[in-house]
Protein backbone atom coordinates (compact mmCIF):
# COMPACT_ATOMS: atom_id res chain seq x y z
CA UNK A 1 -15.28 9.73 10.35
CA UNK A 2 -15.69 6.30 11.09
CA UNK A 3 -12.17 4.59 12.11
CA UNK A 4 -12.23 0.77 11.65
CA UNK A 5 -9.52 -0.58 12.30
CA UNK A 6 -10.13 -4.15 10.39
CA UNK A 7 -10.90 -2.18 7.38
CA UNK A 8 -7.75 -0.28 8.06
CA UNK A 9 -5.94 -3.89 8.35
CA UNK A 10 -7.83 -5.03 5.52
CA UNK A 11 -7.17 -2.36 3.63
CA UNK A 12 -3.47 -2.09 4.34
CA UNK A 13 -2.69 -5.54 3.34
CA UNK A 14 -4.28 -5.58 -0.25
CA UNK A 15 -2.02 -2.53 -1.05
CA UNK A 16 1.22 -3.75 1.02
CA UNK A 17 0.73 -6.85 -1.46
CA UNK A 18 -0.08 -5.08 -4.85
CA UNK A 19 2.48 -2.32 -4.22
CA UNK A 20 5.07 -4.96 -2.93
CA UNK A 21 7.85 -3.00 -1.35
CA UNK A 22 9.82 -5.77 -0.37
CA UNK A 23 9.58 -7.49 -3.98
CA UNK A 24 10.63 -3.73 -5.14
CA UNK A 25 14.08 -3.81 -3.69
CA UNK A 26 16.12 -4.93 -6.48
CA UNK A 27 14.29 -3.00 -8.56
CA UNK A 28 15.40 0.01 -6.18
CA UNK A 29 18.99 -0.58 -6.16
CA UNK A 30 19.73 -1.21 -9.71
CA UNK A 31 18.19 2.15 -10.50
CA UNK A 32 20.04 3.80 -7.58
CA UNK A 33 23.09 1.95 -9.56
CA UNK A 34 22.27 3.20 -12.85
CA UNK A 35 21.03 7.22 -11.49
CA UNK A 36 23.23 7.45 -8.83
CA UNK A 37 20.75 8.86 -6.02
CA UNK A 38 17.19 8.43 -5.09
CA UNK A 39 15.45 11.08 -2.73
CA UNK A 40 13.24 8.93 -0.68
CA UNK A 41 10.94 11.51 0.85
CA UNK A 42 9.97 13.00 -2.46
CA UNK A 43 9.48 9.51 -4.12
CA UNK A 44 7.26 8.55 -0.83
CA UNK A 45 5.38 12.05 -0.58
CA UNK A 46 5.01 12.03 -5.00
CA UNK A 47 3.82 8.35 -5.06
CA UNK A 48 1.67 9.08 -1.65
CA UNK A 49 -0.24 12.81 -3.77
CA UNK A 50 -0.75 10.06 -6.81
CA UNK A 51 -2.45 7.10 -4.23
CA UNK A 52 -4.57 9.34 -2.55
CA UNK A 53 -5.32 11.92 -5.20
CA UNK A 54 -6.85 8.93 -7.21
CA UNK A 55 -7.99 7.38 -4.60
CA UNK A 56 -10.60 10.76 -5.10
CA UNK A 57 -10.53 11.88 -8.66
CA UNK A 58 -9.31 8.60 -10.41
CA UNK A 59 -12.27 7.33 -11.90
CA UNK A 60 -13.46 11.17 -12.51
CA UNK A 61 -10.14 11.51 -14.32
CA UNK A 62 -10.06 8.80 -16.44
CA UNK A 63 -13.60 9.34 -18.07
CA UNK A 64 -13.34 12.64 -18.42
CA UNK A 65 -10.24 11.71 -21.04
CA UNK A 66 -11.92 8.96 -22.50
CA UNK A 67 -10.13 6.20 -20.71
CA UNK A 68 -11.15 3.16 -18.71
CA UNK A 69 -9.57 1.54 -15.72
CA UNK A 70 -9.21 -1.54 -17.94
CA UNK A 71 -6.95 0.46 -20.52
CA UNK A 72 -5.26 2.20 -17.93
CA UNK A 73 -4.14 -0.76 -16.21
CA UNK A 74 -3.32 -2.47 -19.44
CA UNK A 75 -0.66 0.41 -20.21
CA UNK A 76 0.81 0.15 -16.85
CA UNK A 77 1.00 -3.77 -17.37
CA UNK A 78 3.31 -2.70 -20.53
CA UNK A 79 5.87 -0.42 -18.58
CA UNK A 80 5.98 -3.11 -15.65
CA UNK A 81 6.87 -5.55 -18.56
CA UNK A 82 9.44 -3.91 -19.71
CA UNK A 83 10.70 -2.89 -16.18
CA UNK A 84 11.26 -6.51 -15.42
CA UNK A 85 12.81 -7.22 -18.89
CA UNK A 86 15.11 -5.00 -18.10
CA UNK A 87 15.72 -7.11 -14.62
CA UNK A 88 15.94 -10.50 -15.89
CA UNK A 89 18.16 -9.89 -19.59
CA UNK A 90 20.06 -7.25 -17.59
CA UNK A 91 19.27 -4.50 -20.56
CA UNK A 92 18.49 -1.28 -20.45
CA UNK A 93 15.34 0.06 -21.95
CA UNK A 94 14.48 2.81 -19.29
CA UNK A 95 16.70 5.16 -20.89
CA UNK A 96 16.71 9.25 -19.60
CA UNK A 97 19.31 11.66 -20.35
CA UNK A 98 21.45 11.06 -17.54
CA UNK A 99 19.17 11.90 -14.77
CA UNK A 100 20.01 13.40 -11.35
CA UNK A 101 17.58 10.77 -9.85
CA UNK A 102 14.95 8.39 -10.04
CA UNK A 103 12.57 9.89 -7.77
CA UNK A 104 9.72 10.49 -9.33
CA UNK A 105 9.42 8.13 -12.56
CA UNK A 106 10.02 5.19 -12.16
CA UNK A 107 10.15 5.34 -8.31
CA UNK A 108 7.03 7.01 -6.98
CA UNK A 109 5.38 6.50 -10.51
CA UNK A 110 4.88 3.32 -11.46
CA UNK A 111 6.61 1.47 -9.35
CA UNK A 112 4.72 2.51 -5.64
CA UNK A 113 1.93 3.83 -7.10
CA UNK A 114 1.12 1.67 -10.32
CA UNK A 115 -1.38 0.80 -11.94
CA UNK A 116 -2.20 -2.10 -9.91
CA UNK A 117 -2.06 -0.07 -6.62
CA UNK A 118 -4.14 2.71 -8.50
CA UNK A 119 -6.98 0.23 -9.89
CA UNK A 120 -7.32 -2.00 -6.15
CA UNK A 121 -7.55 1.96 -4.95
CA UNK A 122 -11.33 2.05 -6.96
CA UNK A 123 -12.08 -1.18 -5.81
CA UNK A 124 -11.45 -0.73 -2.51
CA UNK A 125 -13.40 2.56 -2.52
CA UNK A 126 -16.72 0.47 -3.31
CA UNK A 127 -16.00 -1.66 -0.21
CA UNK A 128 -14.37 0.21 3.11
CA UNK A 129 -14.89 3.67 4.08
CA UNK A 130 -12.83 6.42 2.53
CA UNK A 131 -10.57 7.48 5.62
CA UNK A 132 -9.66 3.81 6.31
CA UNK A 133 -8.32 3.58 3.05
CA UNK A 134 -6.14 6.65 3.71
CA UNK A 135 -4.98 5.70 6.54
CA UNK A 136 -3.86 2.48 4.97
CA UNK A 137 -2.53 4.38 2.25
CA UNK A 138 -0.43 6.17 4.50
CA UNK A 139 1.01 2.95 6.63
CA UNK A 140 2.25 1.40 3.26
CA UNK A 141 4.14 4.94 1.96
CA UNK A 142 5.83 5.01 5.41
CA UNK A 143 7.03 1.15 4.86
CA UNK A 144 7.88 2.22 1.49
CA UNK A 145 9.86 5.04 3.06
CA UNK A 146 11.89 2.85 5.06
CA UNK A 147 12.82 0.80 2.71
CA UNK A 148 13.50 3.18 0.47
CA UNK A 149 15.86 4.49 3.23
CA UNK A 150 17.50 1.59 3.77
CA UNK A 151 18.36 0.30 0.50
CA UNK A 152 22.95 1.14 1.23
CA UNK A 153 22.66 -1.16 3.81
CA UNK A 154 20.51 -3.58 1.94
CA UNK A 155 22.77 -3.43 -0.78
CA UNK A 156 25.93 -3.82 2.08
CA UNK A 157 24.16 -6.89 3.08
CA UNK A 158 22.87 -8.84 -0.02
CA UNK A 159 25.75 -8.03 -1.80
CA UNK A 160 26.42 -7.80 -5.95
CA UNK A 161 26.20 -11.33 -6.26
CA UNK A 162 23.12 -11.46 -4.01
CA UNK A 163 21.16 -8.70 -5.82
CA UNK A 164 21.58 -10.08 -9.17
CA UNK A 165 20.02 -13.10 -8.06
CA UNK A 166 17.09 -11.75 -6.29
CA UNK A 167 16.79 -9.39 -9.05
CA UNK A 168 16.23 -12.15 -11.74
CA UNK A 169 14.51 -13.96 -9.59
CA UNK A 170 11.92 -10.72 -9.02
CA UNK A 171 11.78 -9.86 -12.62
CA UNK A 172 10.53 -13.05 -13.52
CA UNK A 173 7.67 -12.51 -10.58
CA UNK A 174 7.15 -8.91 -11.85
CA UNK A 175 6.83 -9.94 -15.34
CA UNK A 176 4.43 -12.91 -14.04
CA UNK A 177 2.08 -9.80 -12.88
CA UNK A 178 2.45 -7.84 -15.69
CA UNK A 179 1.08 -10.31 -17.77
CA UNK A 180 -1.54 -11.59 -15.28
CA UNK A 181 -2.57 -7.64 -14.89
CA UNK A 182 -2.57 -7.46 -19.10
CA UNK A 183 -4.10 -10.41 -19.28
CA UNK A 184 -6.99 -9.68 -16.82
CA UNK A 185 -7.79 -6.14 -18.27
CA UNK A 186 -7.54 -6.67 -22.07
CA UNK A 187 -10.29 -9.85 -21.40
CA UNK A 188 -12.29 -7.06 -19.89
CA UNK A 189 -11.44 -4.51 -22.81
CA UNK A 190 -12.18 -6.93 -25.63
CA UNK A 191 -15.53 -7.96 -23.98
């Protein structure tokens, strides 16, 4: 094992941006508004399996089904469209027979671990060693369980009025990387 901890930094920072916990929030309290609960530690440890478990068998994965990262991240772009559509028009297109939480889908999967976390996972393989991206994989789920903790007393302190803002004001910026992600990856499909 060879512990760097610049590639560790590195690392971290590429995902902390790409997964964007902090940009997440509204996103995180209007579905706690809409479900009712969400079980941070299973939404962390789910969307944690996904990161790393790709991290090793995503590219494996995705040929053996015929699929390439470009298409992959191209469908992802699509749900985080609609995600932020759903933000900025206030609709609701994420629709689930009244479930008992969140946790899992949308939460852990696509929101933490997307398809923009998943794809900078195989790029980041091809550049830093394998346990320094863990390890950075690991720092951003436990930010992402904080925050996920935290999100009453977010709510307490932003307030309705608050939320609604920064949530329009997200979706637009979520949307903006949707399209930039769909963008990027059907150019790379098409040619």
């Amino acid at each position: 094992m060879n512990f760097d901890f610049k590639e560790i930094f590195t690392a971290g920072l590429v995902l902390f941006a790409i997964i964007n916990p902090i940009g997440n929030i509204p996103i995180i309290i209007s579905l706690k508004e809409k479900v009712g609960h969400i079980q941070s530690e299973k939404a962390s440890i789910v969307a944690g399996f996904i990161m790393i478990g790709f991290l090793f068998l995503g590219k494996t994965i995705l040929s053996l089904i015929g699929i390439d990262v470009n298409s992959f991240a191209v469908a992802g772009s699509l749900i985080i469209f609609f995600i932020a559509l759903e933000m900025i028009m206030g609709v609701s297109i994420y629709k689930n027979d009244i479930p008992e939480t969140a946790s899992i889908v949308p939460i852990a999967f696509p929101i933490i671990a997307g398809p923009g976390s998943l794809t900078t996972l195989l790029s980041l393989r091809a550049e830093f060693e394998l346990i320094n991206i863990i390890v950075a994989v690991l720092l951003n789920i436990s930010i992402v369980y904080i925050i996920l903790k935290s999100t009453n007393l977010m709510s307490q302190i932003i307030g309705k009025s608050g939320i609604a803002i920064i949530q329009k004001v997200f979706g637009i910026i979520l949307l903006s990387i949707a399209v930039k992600l769909f963008a990027t990856n059907i150019g790379q499909i098409i040619n």
